[in-house]
N, C-alpha and C. Protein backbone atom coordinates (compact mmCIF):
# COMPACT_ATOMS: atom_id res chain seq x y z
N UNK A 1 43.32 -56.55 75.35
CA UNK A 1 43.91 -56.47 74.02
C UNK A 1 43.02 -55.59 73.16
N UNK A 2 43.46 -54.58 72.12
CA UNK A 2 42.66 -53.63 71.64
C UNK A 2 43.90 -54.41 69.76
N UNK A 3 42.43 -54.02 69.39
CA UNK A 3 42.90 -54.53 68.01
C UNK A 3 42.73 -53.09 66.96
N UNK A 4 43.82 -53.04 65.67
CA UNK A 4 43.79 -51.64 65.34
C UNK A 4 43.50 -52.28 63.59
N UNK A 5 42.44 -51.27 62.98
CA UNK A 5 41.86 -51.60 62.24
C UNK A 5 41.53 -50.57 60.95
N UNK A 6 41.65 -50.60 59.81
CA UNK A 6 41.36 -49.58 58.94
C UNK A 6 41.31 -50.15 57.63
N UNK A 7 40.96 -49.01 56.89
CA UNK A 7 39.72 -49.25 55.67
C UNK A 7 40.77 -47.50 54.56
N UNK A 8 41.63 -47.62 53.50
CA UNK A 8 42.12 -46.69 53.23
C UNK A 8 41.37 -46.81 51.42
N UNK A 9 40.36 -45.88 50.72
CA UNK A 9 40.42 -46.21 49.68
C UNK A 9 41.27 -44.93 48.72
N UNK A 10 41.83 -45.64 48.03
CA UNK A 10 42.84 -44.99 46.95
C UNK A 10 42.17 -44.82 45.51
N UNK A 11 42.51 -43.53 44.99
CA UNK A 11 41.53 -43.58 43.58
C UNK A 11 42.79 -43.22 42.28
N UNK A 12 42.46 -43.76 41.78
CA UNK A 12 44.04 -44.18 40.19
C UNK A 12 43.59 -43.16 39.15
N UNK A 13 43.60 -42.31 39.60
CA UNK A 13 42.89 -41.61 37.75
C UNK A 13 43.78 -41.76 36.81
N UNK A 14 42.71 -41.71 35.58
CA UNK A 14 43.03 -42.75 34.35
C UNK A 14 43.99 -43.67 34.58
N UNK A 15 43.93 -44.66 35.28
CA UNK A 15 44.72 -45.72 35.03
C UNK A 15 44.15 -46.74 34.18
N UNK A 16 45.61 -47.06 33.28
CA UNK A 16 44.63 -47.93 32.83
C UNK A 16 45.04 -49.47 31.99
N UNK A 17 45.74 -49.99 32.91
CA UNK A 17 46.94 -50.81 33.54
C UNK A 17 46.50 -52.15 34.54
N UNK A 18 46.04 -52.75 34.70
CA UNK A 18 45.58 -53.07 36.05
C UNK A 18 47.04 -54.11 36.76
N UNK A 19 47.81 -54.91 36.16
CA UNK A 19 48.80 -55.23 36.76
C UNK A 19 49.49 -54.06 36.94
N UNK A 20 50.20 -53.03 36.53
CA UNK A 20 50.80 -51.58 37.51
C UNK A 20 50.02 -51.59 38.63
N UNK A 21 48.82 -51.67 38.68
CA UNK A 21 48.09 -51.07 39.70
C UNK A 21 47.94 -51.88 41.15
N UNK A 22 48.16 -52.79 40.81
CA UNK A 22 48.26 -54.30 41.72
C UNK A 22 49.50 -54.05 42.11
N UNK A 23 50.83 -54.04 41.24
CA UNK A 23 52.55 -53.94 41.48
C UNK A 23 52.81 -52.88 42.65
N UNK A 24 51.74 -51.68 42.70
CA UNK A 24 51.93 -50.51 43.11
C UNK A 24 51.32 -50.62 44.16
N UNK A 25 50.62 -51.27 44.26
CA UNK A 25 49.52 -51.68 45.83
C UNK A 25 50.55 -52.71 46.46
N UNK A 26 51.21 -53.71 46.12
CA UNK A 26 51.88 -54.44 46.55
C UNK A 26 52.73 -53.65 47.62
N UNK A 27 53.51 -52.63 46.69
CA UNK A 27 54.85 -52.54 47.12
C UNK A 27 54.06 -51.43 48.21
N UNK A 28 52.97 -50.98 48.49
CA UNK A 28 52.86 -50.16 49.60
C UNK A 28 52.27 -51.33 50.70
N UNK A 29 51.49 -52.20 50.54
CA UNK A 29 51.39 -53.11 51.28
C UNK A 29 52.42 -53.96 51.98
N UNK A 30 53.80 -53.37 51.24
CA UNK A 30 54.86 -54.65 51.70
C UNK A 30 55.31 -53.43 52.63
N UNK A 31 55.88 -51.90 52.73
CA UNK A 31 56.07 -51.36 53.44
C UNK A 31 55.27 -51.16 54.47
N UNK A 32 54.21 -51.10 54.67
CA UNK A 32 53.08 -51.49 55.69
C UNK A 32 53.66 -52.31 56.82
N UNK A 33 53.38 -53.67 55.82
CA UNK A 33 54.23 -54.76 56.99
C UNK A 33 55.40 -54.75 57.48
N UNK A 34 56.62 -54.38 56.32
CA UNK A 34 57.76 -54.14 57.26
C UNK A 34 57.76 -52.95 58.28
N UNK A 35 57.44 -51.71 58.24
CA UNK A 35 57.29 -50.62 59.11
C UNK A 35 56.63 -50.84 59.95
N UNK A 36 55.32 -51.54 59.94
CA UNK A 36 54.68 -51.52 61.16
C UNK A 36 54.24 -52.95 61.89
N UNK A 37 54.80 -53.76 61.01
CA UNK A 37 54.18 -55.05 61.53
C UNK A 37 52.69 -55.16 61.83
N UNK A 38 52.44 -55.32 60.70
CA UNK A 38 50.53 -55.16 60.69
C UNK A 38 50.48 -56.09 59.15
N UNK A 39 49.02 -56.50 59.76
CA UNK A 39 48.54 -57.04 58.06
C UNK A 39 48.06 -56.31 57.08
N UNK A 40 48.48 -55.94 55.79
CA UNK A 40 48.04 -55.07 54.86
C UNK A 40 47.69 -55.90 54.02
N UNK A 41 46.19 -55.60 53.12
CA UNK A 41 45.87 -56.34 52.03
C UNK A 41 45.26 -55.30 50.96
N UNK A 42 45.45 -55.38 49.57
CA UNK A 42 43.69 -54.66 48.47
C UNK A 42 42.91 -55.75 49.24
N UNK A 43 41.49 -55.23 49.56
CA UNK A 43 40.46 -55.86 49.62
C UNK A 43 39.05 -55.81 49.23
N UNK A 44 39.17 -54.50 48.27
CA UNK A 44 38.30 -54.58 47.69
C UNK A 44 38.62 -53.95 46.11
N UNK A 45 37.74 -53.73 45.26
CA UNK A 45 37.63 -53.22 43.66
C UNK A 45 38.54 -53.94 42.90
N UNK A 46 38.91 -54.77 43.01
CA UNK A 46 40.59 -55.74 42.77
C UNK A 46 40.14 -55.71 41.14
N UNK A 47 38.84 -55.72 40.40
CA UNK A 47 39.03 -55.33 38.77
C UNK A 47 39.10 -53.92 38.39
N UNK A 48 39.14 -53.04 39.32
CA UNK A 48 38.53 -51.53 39.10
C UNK A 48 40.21 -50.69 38.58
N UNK A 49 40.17 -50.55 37.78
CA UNK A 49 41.33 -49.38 36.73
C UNK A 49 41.48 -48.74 37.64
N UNK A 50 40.17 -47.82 37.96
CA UNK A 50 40.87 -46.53 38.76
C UNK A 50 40.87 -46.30 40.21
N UNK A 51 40.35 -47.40 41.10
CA UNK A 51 40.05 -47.27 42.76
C UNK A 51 40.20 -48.55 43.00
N UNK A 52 40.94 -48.54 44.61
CA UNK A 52 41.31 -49.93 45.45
C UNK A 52 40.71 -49.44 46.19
N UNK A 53 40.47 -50.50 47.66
CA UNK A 53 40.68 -50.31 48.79
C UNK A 53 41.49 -51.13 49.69
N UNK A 54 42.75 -50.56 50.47
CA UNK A 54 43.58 -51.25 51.26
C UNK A 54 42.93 -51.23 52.65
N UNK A 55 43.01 -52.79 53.05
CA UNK A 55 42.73 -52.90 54.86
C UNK A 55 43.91 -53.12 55.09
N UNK A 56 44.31 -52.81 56.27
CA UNK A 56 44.68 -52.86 57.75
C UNK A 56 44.49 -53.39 58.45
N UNK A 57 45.51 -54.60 59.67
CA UNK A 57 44.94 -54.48 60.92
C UNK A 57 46.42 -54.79 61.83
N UNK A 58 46.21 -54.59 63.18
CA UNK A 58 47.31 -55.07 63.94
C UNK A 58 46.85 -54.88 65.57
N UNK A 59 47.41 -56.01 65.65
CA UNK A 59 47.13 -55.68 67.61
C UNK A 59 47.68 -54.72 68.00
N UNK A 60 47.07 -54.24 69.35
CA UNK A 60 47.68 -53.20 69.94
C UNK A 60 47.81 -53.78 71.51
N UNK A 61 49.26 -53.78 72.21
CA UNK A 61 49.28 -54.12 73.17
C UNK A 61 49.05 -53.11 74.20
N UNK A 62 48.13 -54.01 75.27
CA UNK A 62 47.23 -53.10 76.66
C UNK A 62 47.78 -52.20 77.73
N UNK A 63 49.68 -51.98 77.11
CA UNK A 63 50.06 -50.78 77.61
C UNK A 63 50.32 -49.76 77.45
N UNK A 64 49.95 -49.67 75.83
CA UNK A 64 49.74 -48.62 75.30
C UNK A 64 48.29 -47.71 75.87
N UNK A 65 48.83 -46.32 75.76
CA UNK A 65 47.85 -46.02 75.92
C UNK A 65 46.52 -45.53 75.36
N UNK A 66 45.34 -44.79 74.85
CA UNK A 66 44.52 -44.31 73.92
C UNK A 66 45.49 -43.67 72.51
N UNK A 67 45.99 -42.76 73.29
CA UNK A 67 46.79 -41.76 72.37
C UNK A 67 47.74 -42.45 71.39
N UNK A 68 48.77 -43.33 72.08
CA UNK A 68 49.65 -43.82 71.30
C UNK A 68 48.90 -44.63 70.31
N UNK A 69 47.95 -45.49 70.73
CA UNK A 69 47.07 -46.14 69.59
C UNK A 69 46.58 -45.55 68.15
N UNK A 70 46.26 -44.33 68.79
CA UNK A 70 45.33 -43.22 67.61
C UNK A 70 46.73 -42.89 66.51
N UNK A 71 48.00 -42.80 67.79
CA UNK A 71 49.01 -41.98 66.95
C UNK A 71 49.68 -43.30 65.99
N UNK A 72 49.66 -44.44 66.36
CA UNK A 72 50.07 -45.52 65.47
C UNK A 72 49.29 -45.61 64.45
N UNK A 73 47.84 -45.37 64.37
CA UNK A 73 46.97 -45.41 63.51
C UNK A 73 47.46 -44.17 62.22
N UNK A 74 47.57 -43.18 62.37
CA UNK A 74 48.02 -41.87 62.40
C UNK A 74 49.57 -41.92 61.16
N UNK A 75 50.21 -42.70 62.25
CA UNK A 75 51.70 -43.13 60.78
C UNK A 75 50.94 -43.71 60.56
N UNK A 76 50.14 -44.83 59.95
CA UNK A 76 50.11 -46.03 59.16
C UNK A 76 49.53 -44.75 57.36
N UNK A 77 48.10 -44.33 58.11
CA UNK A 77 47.50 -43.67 57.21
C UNK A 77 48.48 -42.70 56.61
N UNK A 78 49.62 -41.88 57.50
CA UNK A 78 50.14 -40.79 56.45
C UNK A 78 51.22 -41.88 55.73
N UNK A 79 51.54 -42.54 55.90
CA UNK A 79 52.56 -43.80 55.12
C UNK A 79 52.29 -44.05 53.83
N UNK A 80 50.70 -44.68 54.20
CA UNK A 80 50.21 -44.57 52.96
C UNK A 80 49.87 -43.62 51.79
N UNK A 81 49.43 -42.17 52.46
CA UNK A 81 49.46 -41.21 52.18
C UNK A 81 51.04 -40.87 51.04
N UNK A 82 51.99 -40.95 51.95
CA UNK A 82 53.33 -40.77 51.37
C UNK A 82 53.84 -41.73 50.65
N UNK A 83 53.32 -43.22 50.48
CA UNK A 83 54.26 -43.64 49.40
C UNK A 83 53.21 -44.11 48.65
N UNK A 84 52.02 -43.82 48.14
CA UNK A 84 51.14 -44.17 47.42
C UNK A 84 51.44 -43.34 46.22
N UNK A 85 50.82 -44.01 45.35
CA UNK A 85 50.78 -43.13 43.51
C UNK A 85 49.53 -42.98 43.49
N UNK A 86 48.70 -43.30 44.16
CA UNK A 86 47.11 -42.70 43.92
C UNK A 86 46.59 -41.96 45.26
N UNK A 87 45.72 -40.87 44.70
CA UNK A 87 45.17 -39.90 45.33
C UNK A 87 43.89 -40.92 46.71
N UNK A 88 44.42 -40.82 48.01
CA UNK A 88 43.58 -41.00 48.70
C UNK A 88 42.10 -40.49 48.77
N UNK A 89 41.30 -41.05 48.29
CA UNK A 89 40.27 -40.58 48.70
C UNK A 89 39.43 -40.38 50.10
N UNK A 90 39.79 -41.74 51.03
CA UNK A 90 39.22 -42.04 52.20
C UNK A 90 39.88 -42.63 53.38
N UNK A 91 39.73 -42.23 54.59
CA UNK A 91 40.30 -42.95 55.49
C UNK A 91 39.54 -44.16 56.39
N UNK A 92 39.09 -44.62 56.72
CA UNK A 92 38.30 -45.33 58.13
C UNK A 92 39.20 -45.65 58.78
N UNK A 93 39.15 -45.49 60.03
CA UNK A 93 40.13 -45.90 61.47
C UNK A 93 39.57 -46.66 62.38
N UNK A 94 39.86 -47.80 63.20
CA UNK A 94 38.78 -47.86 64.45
C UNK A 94 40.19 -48.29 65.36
N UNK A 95 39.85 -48.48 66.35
CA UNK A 95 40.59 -49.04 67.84
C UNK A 95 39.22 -50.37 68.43
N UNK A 96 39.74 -51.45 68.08
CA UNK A 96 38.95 -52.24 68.94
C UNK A 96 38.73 -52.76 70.03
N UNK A 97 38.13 -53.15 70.82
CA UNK A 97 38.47 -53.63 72.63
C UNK A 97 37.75 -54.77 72.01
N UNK A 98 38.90 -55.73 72.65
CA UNK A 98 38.64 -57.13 72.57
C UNK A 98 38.82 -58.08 73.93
């Protein structure tokens, strides 16, 4: 079993709102889960106006192979990429062996 794992931080310039900013993290966290069936959470800066950070995670089953893993990893990040209102700043990715 390989477990799939990531770290996306998002930066809000001038925001300055913090329930929008939560509403807006939600609703990309809820497409997360429905599209990919994975856990999406903010997990970090949760008082910060202008920067979140969203985790990730989801199993990956052991017949997949390297590639398809990387490439599931791959939609999740441009997803976010595409339905986010704030400028990505960062990605982290991993593939775990468990």
């Amino acid at each position: 079993m390989r477990i799939a794992a990531g770290k996306v931080i998002l930066d809000f310039y001038n925001n300055d709102n913090l329930s929008l900013k939560h509403r807006k993290l939600e609703e990309v966290c809820t497409v997360l889960r429905r599209k990919f069936n994975l856990s999406a959470l903010e997990i970090a800066d949760l008082d910060e106006l202008e920067r979140c950070v969203i985790g990730f995670a989801a199993v990956i089953p052991d017949t997949w192979k390297d590639q398809s893993a990387r490439s599931f990893l791959e939609k999740v990040t441009n997803t976010i990429d595409e339905t986010s209102v704030a400028r990505v700043m960062s990605e982290d990715c991993e593939i775990i062996e468990f």
